[in-house]
N, C-alpha and C. Protein backbone atom coordinates (compact mmCIF):
# COMPACT_ATOMS: atom_id res chain seq x y z
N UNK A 1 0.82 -1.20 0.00
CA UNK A 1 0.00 0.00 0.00
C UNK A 1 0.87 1.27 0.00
N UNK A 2 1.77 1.45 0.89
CA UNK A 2 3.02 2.63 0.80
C UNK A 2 3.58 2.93 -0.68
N UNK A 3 3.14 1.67 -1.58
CA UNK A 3 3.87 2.22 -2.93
C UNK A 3 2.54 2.45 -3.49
N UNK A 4 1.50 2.64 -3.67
CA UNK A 4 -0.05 3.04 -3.79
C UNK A 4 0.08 4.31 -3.49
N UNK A 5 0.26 4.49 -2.59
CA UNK A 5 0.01 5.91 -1.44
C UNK A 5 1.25 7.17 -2.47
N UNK A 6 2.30 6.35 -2.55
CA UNK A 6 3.44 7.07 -3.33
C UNK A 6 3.15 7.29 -4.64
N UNK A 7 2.77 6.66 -5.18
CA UNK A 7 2.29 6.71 -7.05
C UNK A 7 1.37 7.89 -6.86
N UNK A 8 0.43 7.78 -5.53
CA UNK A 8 -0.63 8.80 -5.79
C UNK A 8 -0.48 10.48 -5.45
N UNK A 9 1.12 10.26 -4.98
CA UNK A 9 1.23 11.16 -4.54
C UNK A 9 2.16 11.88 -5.84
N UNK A 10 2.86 11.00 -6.28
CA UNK A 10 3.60 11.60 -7.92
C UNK A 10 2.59 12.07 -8.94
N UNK A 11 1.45 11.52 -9.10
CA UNK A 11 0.36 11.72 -9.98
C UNK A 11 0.16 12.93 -9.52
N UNK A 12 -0.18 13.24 -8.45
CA UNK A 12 -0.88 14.95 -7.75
C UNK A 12 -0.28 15.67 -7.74
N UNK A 13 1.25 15.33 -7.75
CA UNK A 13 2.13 15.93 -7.98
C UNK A 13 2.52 16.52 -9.27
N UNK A 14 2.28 15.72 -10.07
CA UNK A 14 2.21 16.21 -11.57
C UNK A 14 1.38 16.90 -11.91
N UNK A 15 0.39 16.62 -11.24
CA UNK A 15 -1.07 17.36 -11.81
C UNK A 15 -1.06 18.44 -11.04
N UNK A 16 -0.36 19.01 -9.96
CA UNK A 16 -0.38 20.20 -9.46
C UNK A 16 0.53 21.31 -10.30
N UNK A 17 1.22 20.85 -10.70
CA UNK A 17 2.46 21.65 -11.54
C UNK A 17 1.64 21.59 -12.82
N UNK A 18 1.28 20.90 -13.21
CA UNK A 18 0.32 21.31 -14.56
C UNK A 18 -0.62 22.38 -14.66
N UNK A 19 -1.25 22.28 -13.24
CA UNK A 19 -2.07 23.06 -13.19
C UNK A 19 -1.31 24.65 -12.97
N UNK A 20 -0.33 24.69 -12.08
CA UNK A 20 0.10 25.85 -12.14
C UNK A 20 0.97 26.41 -13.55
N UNK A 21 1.18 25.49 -14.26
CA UNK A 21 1.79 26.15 -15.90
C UNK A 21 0.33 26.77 -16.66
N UNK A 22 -0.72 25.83 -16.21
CA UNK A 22 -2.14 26.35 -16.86
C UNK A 22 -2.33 27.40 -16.26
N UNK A 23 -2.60 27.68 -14.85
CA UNK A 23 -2.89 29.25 -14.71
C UNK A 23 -1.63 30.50 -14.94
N UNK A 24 -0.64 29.94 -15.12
CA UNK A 24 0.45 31.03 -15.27
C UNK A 24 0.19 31.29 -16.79
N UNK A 25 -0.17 30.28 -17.63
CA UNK A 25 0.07 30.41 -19.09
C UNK A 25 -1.37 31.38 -19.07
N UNK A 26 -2.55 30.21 -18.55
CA UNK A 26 -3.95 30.94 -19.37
C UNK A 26 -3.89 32.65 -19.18
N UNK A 27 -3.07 32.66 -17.64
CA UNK A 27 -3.70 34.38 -17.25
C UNK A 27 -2.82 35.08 -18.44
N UNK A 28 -1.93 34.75 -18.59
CA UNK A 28 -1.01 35.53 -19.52
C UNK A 28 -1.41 35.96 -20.43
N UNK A 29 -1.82 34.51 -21.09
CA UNK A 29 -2.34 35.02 -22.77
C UNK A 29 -3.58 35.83 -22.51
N UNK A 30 -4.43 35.85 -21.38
CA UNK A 30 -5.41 36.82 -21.51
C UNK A 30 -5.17 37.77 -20.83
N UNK A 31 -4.24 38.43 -20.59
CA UNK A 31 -4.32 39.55 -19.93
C UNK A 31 -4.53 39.82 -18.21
N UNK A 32 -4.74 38.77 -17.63
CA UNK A 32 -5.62 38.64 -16.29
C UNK A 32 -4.36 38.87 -15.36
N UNK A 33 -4.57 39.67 -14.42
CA UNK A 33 -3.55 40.15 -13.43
C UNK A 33 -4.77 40.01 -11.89
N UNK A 34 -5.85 39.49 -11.92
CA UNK A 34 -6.25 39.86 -10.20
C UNK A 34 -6.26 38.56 -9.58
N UNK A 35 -6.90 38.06 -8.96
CA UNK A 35 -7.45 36.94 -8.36
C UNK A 35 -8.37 35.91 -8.72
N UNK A 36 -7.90 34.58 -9.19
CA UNK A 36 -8.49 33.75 -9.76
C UNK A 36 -8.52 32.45 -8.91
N UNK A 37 -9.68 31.77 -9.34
CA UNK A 37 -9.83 30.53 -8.37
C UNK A 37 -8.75 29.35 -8.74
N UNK A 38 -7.94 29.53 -9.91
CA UNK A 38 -7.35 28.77 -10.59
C UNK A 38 -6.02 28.51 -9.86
N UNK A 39 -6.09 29.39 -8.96
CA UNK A 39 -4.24 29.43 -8.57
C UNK A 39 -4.64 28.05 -7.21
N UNK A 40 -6.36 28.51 -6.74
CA UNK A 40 -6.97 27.13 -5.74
C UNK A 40 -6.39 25.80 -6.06
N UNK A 41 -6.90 25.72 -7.34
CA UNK A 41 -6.47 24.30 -7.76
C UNK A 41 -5.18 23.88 -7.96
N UNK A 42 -3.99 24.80 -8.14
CA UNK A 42 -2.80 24.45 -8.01
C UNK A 42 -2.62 23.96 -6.32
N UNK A 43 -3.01 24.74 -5.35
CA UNK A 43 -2.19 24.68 -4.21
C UNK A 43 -3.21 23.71 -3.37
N UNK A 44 -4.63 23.16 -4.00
CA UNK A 44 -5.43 22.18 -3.14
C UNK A 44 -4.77 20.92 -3.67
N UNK A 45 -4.28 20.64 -5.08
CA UNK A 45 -3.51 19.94 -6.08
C UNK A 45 -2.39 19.31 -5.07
N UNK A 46 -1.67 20.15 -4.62
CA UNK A 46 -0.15 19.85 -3.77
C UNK A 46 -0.44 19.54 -2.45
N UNK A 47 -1.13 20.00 -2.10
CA UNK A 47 -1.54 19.44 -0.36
C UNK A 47 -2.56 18.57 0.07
N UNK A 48 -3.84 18.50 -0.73
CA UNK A 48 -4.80 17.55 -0.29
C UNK A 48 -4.51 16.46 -1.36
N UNK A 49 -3.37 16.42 -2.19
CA UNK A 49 -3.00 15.45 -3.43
C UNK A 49 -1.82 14.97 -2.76
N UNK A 50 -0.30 15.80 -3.81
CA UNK A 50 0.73 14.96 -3.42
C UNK A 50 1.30 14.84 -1.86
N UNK A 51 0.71 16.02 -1.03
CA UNK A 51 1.67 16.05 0.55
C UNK A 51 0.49 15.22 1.12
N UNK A 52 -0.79 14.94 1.14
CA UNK A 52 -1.77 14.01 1.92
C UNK A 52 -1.10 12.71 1.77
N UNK A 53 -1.18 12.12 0.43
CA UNK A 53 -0.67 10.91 0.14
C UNK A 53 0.81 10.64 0.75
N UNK A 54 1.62 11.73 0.09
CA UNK A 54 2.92 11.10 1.14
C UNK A 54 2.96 11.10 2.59
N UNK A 55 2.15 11.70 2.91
CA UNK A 55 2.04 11.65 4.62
C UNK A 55 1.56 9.86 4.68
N UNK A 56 0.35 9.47 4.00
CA UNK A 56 -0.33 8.50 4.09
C UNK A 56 0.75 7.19 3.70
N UNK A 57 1.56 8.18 2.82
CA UNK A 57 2.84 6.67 2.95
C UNK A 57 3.58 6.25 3.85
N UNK A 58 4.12 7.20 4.68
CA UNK A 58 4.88 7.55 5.77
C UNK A 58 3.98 7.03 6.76
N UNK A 59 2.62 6.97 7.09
CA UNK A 59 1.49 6.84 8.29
C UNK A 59 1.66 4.87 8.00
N UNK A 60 1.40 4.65 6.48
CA UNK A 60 1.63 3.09 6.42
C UNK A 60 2.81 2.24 6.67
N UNK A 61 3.57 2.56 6.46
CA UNK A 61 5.09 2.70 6.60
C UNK A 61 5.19 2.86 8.27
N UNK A 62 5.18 3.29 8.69
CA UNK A 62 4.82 3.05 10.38
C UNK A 62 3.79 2.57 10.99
N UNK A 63 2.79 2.59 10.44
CA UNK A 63 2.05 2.13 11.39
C UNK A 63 0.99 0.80 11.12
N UNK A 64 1.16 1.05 9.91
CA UNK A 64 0.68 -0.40 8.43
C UNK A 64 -0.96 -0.36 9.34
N UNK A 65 -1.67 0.63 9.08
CA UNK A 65 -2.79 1.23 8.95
C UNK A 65 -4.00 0.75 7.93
N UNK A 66 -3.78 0.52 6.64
CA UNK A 66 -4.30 0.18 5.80
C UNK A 66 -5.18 -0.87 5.68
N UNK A 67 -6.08 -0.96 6.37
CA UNK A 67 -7.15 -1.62 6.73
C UNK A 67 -7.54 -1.87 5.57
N UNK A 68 -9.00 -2.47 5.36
CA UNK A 68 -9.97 -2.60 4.25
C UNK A 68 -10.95 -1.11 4.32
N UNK A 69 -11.15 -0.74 5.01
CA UNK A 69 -12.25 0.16 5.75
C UNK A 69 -11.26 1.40 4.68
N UNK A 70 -9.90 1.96 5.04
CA UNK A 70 -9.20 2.82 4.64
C UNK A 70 -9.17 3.03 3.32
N UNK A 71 -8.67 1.21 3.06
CA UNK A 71 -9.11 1.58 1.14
C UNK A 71 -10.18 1.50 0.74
N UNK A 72 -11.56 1.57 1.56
CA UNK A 72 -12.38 1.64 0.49
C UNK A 72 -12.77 3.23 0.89
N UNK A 73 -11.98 4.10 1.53
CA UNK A 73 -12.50 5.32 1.65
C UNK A 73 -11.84 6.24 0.59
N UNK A 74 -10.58 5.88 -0.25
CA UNK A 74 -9.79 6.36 -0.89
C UNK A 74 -10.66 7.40 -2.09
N UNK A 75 -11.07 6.08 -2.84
CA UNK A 75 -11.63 6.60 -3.62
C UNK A 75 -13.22 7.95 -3.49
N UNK A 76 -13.33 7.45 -2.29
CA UNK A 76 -14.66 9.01 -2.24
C UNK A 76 -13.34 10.12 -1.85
N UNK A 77 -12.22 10.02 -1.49
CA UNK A 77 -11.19 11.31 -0.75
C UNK A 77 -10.79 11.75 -2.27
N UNK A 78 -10.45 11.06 -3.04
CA UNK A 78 -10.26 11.04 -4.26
C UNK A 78 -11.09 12.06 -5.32
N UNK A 79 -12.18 11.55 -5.41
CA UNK A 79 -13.56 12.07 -6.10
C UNK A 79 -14.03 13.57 -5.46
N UNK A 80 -13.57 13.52 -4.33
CA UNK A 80 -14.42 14.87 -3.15
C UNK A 80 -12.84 15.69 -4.01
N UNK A 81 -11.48 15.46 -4.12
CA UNK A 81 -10.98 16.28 -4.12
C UNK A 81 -10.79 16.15 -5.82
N UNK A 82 -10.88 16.06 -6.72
CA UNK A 82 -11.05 16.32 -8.01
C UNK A 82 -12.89 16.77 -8.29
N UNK A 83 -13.52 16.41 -7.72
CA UNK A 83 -14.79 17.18 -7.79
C UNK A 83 -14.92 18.54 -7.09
N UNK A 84 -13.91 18.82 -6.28
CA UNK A 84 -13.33 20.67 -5.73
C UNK A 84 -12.69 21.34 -6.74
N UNK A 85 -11.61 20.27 -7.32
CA UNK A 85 -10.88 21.33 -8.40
C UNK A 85 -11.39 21.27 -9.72
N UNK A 86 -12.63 20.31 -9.66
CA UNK A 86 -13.20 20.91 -11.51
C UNK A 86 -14.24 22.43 -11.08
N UNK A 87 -14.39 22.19 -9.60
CA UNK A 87 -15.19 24.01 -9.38
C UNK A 87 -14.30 24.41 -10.04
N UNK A 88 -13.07 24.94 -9.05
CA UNK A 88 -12.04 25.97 -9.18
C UNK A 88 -11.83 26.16 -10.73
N UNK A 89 -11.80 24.68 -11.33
CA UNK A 89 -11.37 25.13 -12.53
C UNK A 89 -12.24 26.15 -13.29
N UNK A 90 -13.68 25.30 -13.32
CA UNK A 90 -14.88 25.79 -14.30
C UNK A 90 -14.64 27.84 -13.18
N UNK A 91 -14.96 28.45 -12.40
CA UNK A 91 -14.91 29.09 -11.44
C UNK A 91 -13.51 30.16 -12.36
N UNK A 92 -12.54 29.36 -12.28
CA UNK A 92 -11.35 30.37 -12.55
C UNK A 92 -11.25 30.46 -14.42
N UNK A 93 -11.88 29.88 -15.16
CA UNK A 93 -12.02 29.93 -16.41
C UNK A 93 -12.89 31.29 -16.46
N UNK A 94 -14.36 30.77 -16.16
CA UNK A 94 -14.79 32.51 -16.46
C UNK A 94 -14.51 33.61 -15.43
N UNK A 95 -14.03 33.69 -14.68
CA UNK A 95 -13.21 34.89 -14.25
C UNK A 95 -11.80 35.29 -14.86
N UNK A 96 -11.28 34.55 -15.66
CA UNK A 96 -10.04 34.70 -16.18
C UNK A 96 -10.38 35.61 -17.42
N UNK A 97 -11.44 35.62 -18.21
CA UNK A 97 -12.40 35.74 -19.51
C UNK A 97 -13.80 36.41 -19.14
N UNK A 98 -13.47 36.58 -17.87
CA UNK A 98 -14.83 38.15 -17.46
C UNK A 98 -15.88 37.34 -18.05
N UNK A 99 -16.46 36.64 -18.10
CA UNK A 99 -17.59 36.33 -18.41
C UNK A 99 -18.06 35.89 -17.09
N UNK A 100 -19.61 36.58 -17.35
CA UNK A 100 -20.45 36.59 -16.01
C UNK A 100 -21.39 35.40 -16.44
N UNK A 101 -21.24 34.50 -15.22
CA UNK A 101 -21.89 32.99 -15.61
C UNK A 101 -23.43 33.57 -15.01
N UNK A 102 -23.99 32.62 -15.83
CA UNK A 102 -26.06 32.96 -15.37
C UNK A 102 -25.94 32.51 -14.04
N UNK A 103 -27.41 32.71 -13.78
CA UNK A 103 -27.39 32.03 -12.35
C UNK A 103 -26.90 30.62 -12.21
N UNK A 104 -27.90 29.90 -13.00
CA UNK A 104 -27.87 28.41 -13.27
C UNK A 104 -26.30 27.63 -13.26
N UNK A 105 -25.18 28.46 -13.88
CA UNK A 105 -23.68 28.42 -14.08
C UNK A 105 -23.08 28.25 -12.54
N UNK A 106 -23.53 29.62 -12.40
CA UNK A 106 -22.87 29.68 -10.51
C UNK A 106 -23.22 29.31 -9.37
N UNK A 107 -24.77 28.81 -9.72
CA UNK A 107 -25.06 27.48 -8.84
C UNK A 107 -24.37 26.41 -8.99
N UNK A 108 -23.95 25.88 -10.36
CA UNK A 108 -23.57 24.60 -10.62
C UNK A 108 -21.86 24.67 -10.10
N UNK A 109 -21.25 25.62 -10.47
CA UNK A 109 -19.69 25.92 -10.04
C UNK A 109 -20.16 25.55 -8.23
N UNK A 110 -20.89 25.80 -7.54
CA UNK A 110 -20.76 26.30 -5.76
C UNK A 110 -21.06 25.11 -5.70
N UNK A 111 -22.20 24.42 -6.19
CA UNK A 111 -22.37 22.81 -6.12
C UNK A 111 -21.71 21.98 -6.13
N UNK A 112 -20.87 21.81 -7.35
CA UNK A 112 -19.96 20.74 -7.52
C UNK A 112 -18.95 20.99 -6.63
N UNK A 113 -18.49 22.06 -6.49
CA UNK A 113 -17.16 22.45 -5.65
C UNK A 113 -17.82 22.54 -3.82
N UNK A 114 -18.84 22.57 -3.72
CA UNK A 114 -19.62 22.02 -2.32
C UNK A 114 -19.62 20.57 -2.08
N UNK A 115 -20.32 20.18 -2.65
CA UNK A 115 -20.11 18.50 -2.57
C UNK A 115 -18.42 17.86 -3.00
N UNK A 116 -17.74 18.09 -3.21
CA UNK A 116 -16.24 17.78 -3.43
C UNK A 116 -16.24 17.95 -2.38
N UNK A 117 -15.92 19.58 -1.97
CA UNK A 117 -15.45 19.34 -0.38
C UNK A 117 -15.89 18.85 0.97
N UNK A 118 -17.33 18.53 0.58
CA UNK A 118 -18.06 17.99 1.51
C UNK A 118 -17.53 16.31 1.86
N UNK A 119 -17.20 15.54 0.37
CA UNK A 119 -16.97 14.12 0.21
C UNK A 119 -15.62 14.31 0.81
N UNK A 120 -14.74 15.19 0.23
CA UNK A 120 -13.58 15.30 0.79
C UNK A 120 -13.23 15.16 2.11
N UNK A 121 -13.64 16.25 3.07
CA UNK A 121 -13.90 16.31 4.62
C UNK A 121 -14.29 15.07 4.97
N UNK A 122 -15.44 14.80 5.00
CA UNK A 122 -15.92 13.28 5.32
C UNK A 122 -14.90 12.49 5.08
N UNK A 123 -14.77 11.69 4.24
CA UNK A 123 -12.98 10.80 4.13
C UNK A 123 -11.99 11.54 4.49
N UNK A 124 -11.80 12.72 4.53
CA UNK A 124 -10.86 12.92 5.11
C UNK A 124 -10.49 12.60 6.96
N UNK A 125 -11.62 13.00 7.35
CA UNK A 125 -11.90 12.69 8.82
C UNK A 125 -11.63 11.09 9.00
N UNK A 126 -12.62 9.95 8.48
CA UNK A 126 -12.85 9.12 8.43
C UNK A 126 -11.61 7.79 8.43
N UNK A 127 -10.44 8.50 7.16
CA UNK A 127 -9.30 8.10 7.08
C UNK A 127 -8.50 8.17 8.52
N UNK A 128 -8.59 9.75 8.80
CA UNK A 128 -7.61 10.01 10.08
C UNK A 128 -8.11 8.87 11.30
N UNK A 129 -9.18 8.67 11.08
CA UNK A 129 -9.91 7.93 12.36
C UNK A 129 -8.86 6.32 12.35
N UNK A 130 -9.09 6.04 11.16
CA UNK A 130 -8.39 4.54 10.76
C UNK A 130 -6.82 4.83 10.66
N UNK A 131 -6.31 5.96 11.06
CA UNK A 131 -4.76 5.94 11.30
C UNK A 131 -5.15 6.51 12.97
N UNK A 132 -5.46 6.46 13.38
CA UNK A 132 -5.57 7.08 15.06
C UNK A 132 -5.74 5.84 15.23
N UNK A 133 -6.48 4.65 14.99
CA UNK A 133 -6.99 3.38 15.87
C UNK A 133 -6.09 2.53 15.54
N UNK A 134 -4.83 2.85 14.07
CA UNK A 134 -3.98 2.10 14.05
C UNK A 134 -2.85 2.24 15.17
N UNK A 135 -2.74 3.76 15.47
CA UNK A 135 -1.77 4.20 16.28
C UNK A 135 -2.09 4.11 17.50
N UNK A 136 -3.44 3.60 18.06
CA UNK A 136 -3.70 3.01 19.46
C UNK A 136 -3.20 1.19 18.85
N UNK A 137 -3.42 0.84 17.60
CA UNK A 137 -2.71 -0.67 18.34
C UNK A 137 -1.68 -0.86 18.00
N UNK A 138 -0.87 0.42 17.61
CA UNK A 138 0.45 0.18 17.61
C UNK A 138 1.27 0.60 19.08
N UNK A 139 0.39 1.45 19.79
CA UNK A 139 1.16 2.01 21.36
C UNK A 139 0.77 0.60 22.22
N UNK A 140 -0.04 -0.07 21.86
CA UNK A 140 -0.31 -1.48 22.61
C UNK A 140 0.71 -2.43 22.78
């Protein structure tokens, strides 16, 4: 599982630096100098991606945590946090390009990027719980 935990953390890792060549490039070519949600997705990219996972390698790796319960929470921690950064994305696209989304638009941006972080939190908690009860039967 520690080499699971590590792959997933190179992947987020990649995909965080991608994302920050995308908002350095997109703002450029358009002109955009203020505050965009896009720079979110770089830095939720690196910390709830590649530094969560390597922590989670390091947590298995000591404490061999990895229950069944743990991996099957992965994938909703997973989904909650790529269903946050397609907000940010959709979110920092039309602010990058001044376009004022309808209502219907900026409900759907607060939605999707609500429920991401909602799924997120939840596994996120949920996980920590299954490394806390590993680390009570490892002080045993």
């Amino acid at each position: 599982m520690t080499k699971r935990f590590a792959s997933l953390a190179l992947r987020y890792g990649c995909l965080a630096l991608c994302c920050g060549v995308f908002y350095r490039e997109f703002t450029k070519y358009h002109g955009f100098c203020g505050q965009t949600s896009l720079l979110s997705l770089h830095v939720h990219y690196f910390t709830l991606g590649m530094l969560f996972f390597l922590f989670l390698a390091l947590a298995e790796n000591a404490l061999h945590f990895s229950a069944p319960k743990a991996a099957q929470l992965l994938p909703f921690y997973q989904a909650g946090l790529n269903l946050s950064a397609l907000g940010f994305l959709l979110r920092g696209l039309v602010q990058v390009q001044n376009v004022q989304p309808g209502e219907f638009a900026g409900a759907l941006f607060a939605g999707v990027s609500g429920f991401g972080h909602i799924l997120l939190g939840v596994s996120l908690v949920l996980i920590l719980m299954e490394i806390r009860k590993a680390a009570g039967k490892a002080d045993s």
